[in-house]
N, C-alpha and C. Protein backbone atom coordinates (compact mmCIF):
# COMPACT_ATOMS: atom_id res chain seq x y z
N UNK A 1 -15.32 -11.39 3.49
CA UNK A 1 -14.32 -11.65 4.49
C UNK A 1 -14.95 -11.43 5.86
N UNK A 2 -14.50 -12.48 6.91
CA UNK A 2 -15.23 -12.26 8.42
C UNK A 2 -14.96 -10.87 8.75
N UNK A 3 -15.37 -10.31 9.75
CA UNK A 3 -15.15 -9.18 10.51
C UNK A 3 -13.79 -9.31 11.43
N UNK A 4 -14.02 -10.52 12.12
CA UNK A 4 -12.98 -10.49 12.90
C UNK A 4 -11.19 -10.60 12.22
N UNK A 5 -11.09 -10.93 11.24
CA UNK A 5 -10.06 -11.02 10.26
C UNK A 5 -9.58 -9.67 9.99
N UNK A 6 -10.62 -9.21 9.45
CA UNK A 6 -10.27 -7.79 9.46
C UNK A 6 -9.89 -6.68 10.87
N UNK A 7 -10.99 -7.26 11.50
CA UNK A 7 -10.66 -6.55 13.15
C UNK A 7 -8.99 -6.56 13.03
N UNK A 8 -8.44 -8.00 13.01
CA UNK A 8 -7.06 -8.33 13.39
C UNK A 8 -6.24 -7.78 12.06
N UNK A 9 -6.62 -7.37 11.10
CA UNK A 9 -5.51 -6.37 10.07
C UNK A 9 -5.50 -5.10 10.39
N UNK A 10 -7.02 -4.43 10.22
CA UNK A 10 -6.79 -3.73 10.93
C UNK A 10 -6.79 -3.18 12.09
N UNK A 11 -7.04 -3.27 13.45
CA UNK A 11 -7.50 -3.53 14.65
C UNK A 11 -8.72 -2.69 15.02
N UNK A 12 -8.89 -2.64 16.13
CA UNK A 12 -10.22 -2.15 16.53
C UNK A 12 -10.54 -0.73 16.97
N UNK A 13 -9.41 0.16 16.36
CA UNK A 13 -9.24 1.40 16.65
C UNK A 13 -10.22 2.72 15.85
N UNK A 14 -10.21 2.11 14.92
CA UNK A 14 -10.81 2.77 13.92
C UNK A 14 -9.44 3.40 13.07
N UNK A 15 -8.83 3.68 13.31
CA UNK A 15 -7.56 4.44 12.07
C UNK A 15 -7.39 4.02 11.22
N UNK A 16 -6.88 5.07 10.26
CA UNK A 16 -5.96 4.77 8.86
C UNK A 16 -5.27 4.04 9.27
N UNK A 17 -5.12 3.04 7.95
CA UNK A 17 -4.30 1.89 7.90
C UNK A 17 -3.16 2.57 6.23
N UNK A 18 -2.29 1.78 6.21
CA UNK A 18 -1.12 2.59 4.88
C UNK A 18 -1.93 2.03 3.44
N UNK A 19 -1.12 1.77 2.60
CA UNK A 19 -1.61 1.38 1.36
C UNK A 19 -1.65 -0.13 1.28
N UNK A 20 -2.35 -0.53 0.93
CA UNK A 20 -2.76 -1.63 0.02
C UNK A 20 -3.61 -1.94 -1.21
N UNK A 21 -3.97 -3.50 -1.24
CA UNK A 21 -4.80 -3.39 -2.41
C UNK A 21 -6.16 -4.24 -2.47
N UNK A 22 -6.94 -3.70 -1.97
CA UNK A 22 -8.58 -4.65 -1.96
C UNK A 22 -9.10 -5.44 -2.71
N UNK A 23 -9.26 -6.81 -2.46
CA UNK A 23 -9.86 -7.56 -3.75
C UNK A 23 -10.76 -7.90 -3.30
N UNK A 24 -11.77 -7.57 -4.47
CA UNK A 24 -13.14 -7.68 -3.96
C UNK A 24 -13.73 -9.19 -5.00
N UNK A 25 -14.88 -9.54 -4.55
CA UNK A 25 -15.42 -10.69 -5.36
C UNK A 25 -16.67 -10.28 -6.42
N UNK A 26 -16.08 -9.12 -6.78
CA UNK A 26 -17.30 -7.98 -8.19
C UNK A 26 -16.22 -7.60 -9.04
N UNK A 27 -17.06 -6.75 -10.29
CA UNK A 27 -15.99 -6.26 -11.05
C UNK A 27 -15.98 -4.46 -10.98
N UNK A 28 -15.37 -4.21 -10.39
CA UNK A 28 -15.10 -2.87 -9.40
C UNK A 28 -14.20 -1.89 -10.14
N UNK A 29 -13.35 -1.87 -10.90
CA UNK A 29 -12.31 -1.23 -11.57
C UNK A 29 -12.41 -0.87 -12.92
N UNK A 30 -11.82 0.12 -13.51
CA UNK A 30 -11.54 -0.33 -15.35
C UNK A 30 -10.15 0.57 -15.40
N UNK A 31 -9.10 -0.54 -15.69
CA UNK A 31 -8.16 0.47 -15.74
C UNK A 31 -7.71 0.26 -17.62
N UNK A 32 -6.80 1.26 -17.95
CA UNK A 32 -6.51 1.47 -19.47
C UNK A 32 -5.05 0.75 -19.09
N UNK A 33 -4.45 0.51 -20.08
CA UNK A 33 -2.96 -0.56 -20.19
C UNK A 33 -2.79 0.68 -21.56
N UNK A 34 -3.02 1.95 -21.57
CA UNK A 34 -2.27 2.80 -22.27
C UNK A 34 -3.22 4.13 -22.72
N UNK A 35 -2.77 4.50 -23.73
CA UNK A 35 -3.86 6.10 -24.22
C UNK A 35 -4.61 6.00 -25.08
N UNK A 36 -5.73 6.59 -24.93
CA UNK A 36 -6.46 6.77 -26.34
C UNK A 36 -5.60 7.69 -26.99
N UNK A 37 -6.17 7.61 -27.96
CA UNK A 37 -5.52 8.81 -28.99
C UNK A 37 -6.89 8.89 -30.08
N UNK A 38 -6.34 9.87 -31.11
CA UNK A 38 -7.17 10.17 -32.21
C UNK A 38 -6.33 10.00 -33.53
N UNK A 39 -6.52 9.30 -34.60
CA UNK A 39 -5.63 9.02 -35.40
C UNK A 39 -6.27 9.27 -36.85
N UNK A 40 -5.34 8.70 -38.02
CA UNK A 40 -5.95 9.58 -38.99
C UNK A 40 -7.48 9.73 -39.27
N UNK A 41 -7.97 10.74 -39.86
CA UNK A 41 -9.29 11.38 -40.48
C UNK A 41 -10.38 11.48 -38.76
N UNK A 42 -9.39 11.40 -37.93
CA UNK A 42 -10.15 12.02 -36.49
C UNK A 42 -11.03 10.50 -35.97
N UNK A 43 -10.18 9.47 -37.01
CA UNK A 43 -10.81 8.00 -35.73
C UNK A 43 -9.87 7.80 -34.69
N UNK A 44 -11.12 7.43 -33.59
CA UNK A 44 -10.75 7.41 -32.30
C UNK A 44 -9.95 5.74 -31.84
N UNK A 45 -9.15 5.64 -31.48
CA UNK A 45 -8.00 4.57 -30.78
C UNK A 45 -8.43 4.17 -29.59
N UNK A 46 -9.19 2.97 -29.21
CA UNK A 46 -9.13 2.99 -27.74
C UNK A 46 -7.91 2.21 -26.63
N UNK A 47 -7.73 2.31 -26.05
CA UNK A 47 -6.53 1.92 -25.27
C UNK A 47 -7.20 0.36 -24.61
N UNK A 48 -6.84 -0.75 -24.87
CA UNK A 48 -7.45 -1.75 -24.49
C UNK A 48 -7.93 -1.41 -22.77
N UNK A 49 -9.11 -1.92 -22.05
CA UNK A 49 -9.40 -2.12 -20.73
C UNK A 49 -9.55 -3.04 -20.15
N UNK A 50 -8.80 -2.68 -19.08
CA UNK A 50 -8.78 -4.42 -17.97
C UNK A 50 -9.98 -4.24 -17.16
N UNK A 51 -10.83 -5.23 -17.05
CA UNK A 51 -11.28 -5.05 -15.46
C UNK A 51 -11.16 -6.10 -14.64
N UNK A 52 -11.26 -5.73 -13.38
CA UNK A 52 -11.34 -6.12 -12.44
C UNK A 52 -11.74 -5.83 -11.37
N UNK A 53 -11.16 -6.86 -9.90
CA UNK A 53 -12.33 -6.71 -8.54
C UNK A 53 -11.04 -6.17 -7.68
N UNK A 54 -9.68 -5.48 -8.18
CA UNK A 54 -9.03 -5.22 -7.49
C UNK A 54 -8.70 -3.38 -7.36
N UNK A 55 -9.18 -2.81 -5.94
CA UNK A 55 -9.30 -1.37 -5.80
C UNK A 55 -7.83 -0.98 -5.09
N UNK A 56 -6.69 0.21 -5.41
CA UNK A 56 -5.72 0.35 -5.00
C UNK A 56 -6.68 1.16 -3.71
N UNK A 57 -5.08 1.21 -2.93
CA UNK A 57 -5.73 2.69 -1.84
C UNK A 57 -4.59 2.60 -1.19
N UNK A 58 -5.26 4.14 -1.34
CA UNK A 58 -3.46 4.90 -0.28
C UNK A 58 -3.76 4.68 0.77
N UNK A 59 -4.94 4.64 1.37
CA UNK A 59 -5.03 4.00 3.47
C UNK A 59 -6.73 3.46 3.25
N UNK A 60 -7.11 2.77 4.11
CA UNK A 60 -7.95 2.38 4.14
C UNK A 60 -8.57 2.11 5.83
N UNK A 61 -9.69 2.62 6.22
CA UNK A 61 -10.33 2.17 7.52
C UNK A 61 -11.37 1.15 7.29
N UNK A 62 -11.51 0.28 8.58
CA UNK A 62 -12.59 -0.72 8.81
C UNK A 62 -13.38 0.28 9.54
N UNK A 63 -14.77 0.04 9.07
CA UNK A 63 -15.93 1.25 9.81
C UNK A 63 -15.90 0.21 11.45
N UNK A 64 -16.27 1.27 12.50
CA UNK A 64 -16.98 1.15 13.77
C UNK A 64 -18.01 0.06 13.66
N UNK A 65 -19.03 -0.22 12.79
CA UNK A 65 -20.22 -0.80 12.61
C UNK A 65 -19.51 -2.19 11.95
N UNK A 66 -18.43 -2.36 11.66
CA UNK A 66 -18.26 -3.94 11.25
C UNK A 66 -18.81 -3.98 9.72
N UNK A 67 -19.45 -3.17 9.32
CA UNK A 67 -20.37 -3.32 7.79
C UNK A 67 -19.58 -3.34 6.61
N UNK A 68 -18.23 -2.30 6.70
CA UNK A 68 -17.71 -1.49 5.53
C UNK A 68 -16.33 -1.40 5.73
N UNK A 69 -15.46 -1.48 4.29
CA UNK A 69 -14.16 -0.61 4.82
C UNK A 69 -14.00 0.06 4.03
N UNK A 70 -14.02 1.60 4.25
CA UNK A 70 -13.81 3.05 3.69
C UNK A 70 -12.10 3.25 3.52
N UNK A 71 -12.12 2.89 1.65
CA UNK A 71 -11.21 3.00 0.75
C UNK A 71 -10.34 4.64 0.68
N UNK A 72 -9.66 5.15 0.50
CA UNK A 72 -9.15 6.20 0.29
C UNK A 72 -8.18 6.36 -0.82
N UNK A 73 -8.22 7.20 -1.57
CA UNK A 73 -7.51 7.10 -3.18
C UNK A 73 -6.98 8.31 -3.57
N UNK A 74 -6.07 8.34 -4.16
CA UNK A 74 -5.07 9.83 -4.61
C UNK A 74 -4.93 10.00 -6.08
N UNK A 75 -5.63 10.25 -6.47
CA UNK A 75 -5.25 10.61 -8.46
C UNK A 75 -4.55 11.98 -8.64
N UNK A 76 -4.03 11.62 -8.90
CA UNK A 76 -2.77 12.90 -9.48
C UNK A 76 -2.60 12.63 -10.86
N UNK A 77 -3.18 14.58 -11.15
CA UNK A 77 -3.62 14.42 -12.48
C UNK A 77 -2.70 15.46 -13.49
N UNK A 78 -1.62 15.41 -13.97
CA UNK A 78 -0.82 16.48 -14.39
C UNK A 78 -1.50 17.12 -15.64
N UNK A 79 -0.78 18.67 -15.50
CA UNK A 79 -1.76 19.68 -15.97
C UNK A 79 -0.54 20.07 -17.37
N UNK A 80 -1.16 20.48 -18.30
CA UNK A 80 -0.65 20.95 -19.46
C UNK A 80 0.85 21.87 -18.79
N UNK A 81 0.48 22.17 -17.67
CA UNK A 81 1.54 23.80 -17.53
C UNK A 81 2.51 22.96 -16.83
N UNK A 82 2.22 22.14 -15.88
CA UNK A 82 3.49 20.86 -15.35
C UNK A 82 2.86 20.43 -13.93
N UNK A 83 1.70 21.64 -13.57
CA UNK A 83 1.59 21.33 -12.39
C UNK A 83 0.58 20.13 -12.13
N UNK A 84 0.85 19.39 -10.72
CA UNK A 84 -0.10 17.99 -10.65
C UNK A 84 -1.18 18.55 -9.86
N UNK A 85 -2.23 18.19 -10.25
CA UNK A 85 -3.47 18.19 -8.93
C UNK A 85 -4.41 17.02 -8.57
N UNK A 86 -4.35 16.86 -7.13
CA UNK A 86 -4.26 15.34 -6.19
C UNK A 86 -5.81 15.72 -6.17
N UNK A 87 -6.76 14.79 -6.43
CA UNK A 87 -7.53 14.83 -6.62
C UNK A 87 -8.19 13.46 -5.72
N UNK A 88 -9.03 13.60 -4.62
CA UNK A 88 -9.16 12.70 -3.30
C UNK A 88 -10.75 11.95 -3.65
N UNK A 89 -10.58 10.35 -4.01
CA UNK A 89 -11.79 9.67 -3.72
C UNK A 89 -11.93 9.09 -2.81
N UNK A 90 -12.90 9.01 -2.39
CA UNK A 90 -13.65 7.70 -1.24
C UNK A 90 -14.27 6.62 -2.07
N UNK A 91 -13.99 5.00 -1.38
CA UNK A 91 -15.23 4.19 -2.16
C UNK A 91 -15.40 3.01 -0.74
N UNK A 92 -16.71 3.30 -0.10
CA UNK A 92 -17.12 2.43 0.71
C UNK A 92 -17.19 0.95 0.51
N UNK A 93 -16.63 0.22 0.53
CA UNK A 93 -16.67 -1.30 0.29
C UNK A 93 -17.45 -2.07 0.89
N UNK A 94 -18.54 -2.98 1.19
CA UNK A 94 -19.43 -3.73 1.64
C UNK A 94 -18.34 -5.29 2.23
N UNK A 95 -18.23 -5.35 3.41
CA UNK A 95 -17.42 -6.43 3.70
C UNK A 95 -17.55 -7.44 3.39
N UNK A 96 -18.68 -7.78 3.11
CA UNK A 96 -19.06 -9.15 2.63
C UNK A 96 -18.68 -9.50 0.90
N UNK A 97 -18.04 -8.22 0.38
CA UNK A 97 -17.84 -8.18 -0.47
C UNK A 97 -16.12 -8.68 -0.74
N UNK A 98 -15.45 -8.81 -0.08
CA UNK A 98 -13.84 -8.78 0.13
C UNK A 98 -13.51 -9.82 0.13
N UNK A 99 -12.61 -10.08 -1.03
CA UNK A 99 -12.57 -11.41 -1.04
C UNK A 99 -10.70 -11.45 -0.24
N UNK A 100 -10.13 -10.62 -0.13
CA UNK A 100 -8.66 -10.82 -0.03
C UNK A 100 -8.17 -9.18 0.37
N UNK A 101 -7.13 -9.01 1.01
CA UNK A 101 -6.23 -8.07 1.24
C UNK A 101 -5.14 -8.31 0.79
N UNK A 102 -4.37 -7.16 0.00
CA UNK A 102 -3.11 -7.42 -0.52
C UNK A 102 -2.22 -6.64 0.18
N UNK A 103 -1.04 -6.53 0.57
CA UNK A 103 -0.10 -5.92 1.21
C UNK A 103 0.99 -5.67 0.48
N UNK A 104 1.84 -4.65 0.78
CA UNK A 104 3.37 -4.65 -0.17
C UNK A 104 4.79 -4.87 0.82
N UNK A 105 4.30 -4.31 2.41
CA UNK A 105 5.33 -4.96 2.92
C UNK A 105 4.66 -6.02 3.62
N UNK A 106 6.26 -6.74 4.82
CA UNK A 106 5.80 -7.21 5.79
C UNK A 106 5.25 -6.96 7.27
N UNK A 107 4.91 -6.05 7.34
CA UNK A 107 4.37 -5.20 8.34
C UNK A 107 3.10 -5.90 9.22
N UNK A 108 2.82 -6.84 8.30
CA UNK A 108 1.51 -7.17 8.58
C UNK A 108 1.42 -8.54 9.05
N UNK A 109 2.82 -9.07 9.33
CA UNK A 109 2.96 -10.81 9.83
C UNK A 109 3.22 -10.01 11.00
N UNK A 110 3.36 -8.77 11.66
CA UNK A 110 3.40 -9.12 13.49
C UNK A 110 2.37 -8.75 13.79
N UNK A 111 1.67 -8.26 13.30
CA UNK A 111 0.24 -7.79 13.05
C UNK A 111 -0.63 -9.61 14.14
N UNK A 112 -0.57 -10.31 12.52
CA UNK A 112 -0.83 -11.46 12.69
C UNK A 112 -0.16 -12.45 13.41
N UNK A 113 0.73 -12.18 14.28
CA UNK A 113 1.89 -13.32 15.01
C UNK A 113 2.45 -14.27 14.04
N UNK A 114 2.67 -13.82 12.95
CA UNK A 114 3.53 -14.44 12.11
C UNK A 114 5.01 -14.49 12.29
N UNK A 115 6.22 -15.37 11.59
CA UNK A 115 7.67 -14.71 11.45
C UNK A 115 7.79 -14.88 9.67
N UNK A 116 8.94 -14.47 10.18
CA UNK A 116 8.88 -14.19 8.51
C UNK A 116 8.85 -15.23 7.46
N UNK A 117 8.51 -15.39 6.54
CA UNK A 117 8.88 -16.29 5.75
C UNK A 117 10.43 -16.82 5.31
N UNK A 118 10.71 -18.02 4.91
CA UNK A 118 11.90 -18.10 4.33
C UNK A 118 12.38 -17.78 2.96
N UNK A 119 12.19 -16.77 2.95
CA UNK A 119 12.19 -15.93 1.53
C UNK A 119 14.23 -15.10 1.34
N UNK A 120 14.31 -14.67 0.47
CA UNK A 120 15.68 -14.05 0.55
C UNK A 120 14.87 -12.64 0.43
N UNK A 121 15.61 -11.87 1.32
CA UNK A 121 14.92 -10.44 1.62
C UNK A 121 15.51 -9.54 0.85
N UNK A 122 16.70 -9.41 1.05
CA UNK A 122 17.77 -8.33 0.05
C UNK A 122 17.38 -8.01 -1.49
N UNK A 123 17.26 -9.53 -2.12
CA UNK A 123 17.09 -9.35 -3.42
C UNK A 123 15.47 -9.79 -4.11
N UNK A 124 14.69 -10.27 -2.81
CA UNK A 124 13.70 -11.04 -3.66
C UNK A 124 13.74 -12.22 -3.91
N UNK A 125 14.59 -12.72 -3.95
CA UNK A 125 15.17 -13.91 -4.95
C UNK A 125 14.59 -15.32 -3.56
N UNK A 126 13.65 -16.37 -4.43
CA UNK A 126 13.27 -17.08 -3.55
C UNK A 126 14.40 -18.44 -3.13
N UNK A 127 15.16 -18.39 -2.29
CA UNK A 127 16.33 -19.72 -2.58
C UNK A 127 15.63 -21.14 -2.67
N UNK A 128 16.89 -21.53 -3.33
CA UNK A 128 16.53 -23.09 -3.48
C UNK A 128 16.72 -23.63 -2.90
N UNK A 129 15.81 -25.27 -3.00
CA UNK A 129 15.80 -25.90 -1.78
C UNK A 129 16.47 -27.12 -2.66
């Protein structure tokens, strides 16, 4: 992805930006779609794995240098006794590597001088034409 694209998502401040979701053009991820387990006579179950080029993140910065955007990640890992512990990664991304930004709100069309789409907002629901 250009620099300047990104400049304009995230601007030229250097700050945390909120959550989104990075898609990169590698295969970057492995997530499980459920649990291992151990089943009879102690064989092991594996939980099928997806991969992919898509990295979540709770905020994310574009570096000063134009090179990178430094990912930020929250695993919360619950403990036998009940309690959770947030457990903090970093993963530097290579820009040239980015194929897409994903967003969850619209926050990011005034960003871009966008208006909104003609979408139905309340429910989701796309009307018919």
């Amino acid at each position: 992805m250009q620099s300047g694209l990104l400049h304009k998502l995230f601007g030229k401040d250097h700050r945390w930006h909120g959550p989104c979701t990075v898609v990169l053009n590698a295969d970057a991820t492995i997530q499980t779609s459920g649990t291992d387990s151990i089943v009879n006579a102690g064989v092991k179950v594996y939980a099928p794995r997806l991969i992919s080029g898509r990295v979540s993140a709770d905020a994310v910065c574009f570096l000063s240098d134009e090179s990178a955007l430094l990912v930020a990640q929250v695993q919360r890992v619950r403990q036998a006794t009940g309690d959770d512990i947030a457990k903090q990664t970093f993963v530097l991304i290579d820009a040239g590597h980015i194929a897409a930004i994903e967003f969850a709100d619209d926050a990011l069309l005034k960003t871009l001088n966008l208006s909104d789409p003609p979408l139905g907002h309340a429910t989701g629901a796309v009307k018919a034409r």
